[in-house]
Structures are given as structure tokens and as C-alpha cells.
N, C-alpha and C. Protein backbone atom coordinates (compact mmCIF):
# COMPACT_ATOMS: atom_id res chain seq x y z
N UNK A 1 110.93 75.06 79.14
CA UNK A 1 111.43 75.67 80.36
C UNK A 1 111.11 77.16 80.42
N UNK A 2 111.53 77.65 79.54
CA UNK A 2 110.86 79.39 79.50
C UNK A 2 109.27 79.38 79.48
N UNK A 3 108.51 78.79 78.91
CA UNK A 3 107.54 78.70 78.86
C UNK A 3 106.72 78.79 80.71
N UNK A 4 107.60 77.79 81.31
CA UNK A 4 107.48 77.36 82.96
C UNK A 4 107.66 78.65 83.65
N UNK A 5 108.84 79.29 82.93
CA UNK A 5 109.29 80.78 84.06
C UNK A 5 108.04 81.60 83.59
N UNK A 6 107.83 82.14 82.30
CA UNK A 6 106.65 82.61 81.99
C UNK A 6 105.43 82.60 82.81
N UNK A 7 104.68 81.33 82.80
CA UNK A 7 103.74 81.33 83.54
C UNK A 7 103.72 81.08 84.64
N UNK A 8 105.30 81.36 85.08
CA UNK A 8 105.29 81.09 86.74
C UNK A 8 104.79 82.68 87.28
N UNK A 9 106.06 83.39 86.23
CA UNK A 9 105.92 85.12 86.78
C UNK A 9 104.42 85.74 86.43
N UNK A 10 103.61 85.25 85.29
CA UNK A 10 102.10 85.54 85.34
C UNK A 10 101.55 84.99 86.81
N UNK A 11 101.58 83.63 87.32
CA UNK A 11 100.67 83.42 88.25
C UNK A 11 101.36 84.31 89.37
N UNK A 12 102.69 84.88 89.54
CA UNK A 12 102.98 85.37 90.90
C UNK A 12 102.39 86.86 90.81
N UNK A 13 102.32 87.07 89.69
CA UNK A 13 101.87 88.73 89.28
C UNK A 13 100.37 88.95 89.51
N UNK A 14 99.80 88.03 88.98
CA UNK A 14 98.24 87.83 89.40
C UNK A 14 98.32 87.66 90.65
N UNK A 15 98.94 86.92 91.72
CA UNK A 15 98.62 86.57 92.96
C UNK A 15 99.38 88.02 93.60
N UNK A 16 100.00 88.75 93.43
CA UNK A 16 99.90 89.76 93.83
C UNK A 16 99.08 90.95 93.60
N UNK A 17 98.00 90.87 92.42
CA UNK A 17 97.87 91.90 92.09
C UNK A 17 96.17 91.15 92.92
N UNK A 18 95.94 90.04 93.25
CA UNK A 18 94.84 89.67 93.71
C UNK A 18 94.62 90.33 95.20
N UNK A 19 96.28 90.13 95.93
CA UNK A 19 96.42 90.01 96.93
C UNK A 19 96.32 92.23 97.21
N UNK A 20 96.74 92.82 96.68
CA UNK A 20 96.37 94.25 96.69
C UNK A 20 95.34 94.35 96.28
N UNK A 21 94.50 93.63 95.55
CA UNK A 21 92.73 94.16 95.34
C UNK A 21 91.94 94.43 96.77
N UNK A 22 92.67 93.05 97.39
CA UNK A 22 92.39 92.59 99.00
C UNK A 22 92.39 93.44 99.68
N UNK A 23 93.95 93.90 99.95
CA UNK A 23 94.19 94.92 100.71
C UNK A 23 93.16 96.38 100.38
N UNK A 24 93.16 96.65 98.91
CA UNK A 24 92.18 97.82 99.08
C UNK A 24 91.40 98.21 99.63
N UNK A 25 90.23 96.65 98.95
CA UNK A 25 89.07 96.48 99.76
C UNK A 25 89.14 96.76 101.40
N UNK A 26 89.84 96.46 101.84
CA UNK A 26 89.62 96.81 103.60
C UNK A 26 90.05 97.97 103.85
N UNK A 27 90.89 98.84 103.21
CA UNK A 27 91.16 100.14 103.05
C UNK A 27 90.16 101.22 102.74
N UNK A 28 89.72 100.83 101.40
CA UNK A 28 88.54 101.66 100.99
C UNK A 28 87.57 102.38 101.56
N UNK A 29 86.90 101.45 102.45
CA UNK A 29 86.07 102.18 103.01
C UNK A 29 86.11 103.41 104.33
N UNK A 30 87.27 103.17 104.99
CA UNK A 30 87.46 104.57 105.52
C UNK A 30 87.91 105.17 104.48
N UNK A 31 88.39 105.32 103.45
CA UNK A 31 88.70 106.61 102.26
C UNK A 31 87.15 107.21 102.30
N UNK A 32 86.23 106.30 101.17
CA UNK A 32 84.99 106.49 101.12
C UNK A 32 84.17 107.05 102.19
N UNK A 33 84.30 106.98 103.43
CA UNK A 33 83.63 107.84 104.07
C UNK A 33 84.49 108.79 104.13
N UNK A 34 85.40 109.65 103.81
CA UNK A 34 85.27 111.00 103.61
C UNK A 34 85.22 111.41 101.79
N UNK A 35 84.43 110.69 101.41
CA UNK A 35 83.75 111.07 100.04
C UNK A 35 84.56 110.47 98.98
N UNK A 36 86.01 109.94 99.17
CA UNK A 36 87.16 109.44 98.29
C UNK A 36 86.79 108.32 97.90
N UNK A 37 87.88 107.76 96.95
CA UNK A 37 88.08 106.17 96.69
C UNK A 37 89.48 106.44 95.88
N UNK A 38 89.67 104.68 95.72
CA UNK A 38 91.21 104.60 95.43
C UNK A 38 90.47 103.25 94.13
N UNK A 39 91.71 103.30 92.92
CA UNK A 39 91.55 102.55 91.82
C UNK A 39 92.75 102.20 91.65
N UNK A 40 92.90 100.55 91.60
CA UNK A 40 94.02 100.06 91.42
C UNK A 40 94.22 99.99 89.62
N UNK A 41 95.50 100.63 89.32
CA UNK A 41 95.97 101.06 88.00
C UNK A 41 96.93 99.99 87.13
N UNK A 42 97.93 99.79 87.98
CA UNK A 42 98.58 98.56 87.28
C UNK A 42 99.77 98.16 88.97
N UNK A 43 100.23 97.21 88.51
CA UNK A 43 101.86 96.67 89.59
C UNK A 43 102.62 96.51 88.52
N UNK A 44 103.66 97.06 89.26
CA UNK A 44 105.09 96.87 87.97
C UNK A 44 106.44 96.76 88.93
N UNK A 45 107.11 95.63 88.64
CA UNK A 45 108.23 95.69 89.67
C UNK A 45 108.27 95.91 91.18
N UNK A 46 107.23 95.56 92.05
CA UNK A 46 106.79 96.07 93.00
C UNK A 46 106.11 97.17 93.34
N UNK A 47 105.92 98.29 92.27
CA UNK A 47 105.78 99.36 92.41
C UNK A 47 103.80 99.42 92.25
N UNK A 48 103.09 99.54 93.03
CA UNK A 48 101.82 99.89 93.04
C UNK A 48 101.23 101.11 92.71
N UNK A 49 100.21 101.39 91.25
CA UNK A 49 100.31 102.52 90.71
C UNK A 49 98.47 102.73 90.87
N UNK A 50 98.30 103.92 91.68
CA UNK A 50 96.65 103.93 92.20
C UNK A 50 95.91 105.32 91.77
N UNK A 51 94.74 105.52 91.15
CA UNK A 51 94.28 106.52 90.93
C UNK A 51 93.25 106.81 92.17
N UNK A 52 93.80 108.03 92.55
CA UNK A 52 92.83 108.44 93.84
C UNK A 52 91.84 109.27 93.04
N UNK A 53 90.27 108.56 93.38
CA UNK A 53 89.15 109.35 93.07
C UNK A 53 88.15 110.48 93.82
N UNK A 54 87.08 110.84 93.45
CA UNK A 54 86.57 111.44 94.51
C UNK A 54 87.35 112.73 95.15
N UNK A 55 86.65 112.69 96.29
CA UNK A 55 86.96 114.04 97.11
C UNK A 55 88.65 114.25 97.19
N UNK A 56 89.75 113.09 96.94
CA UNK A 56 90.42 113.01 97.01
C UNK A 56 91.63 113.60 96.09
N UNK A 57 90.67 113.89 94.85
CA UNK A 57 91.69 114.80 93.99
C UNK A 57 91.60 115.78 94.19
N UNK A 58 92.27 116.71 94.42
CA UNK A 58 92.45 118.17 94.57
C UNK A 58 93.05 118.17 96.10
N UNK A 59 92.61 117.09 97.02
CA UNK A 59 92.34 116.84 98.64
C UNK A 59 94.10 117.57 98.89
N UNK A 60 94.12 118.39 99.73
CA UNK A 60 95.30 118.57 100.65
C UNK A 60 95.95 117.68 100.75
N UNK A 61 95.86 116.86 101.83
CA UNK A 61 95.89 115.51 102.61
C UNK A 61 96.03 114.32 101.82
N UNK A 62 95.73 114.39 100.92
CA UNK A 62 95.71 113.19 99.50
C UNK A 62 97.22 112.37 99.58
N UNK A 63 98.20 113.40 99.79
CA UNK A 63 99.91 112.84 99.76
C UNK A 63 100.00 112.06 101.35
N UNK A 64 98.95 112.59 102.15
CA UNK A 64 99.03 111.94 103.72
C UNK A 64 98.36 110.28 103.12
N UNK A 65 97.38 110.41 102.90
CA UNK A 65 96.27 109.13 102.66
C UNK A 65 96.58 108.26 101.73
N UNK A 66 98.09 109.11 100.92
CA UNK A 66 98.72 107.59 99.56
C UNK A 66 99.80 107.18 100.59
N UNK A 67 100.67 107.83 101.27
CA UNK A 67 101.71 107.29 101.78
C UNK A 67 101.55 106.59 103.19
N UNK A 68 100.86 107.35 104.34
CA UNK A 68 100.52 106.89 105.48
C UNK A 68 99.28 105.83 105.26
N UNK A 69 98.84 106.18 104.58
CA UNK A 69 97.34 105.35 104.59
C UNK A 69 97.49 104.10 103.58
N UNK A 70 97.45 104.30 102.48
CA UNK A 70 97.60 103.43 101.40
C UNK A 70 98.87 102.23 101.18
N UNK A 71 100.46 103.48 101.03
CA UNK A 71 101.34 102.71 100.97
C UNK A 71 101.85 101.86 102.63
N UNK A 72 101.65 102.34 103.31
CA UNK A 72 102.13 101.83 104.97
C UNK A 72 101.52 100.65 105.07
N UNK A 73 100.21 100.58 104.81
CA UNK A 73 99.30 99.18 104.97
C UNK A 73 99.15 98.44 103.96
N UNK A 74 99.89 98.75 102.60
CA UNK A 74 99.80 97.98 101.82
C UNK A 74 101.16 96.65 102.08
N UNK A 75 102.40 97.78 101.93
CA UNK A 75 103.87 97.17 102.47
C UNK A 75 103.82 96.20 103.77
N UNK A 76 102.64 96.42 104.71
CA UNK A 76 102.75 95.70 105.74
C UNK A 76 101.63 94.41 105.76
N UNK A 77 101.19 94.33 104.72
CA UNK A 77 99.70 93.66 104.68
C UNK A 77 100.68 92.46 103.05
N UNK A 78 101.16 93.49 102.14
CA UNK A 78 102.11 92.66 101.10
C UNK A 78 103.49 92.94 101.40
N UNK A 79 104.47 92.08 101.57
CA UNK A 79 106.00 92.16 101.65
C UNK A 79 106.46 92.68 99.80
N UNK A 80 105.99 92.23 99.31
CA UNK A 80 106.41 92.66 97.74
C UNK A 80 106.19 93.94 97.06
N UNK A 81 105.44 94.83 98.01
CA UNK A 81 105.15 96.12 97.52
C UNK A 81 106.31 96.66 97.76
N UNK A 82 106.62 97.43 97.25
CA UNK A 82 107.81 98.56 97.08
C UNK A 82 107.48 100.18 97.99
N UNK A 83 106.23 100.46 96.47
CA UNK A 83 106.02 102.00 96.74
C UNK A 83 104.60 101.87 96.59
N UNK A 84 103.62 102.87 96.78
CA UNK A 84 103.02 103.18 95.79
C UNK A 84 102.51 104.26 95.36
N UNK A 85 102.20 104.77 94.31
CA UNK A 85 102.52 105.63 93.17
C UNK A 85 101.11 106.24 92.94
N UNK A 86 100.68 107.31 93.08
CA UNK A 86 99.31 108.08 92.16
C UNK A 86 99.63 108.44 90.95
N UNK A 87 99.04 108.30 89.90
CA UNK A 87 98.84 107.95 88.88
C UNK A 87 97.91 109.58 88.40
């Protein structure tokens, strides 16, 4: 029976962490055209943890493009996201 919960919470963790690769991907590329990108880091408890690359470190706007951009469409695209977090 533990064994069952085990690999239940692996396949739901994978299917979420499949399901935010997803979401990136359609995200990404407006980042990337202004020179950025985003790297998915780990999920933990809902919490989505992303390394912003590119033009994007140092970027002003970087706290606009994790929260408005990143976390808004992630939460609305996955119900299980929480936050998410730069790394």
C-alpha cells in the first residue's frame, strides 16, 4: 500500500512537472525574443523554482516577467502551481 501512495505521488509529480515544461515552452519564446530564457529548476509543494537566463539577469523588469509573465500563466495554464520562485 505505501509502495501505491509512493508511486502514485512520483507519477503526479512527473505529470506536473511535464505539464510546466509545457507551459514554458509556449512562454519562452516571447522571453527569448528580448534576448532572455527561463530554466525550469525543480517543483516542490507547488512551489515552481526557475532560473531566469540571458538578458534577463541583471534585467530591471525581470520581477515584472517572473510574476506577471511566468507565474500568472503558469497558475492559470496549471491549478497546482502555487508560486513561482527565481532561483
Amino acid at each position: 500500500m505505501a509502495e501505491e501512495r509512493t508511486r502514485g505521488s512520483v507519477d503526479a509529480t512527473e505529470d506536473i512537472r511535464l505539464r510546466v515544461e509545457e507551459a514554458l515552452a509556449m512562454i519562452r519564446p516571447a522571453i527569448q525574443m528580448d534576448g532572455g530564457d527561463v530554466e525550469l529548476v525543480k517543483i516542490k509543494n507547488g512551489d515552481v523554482f526557475v532560473r531566469l537566463l540571458g538578458s534577463c539577469i541583471g534585467c530591471p523588469i525581470s520581477a515584472l516577467t517572473l510574476k506577471a509573465g511566468l507565474e500568472m500563466n503558469l497558475k492559470r495554464m496549471i491549478p497546482e502551481v502555487n508560486q513561482v520562485i527565481a532561483v
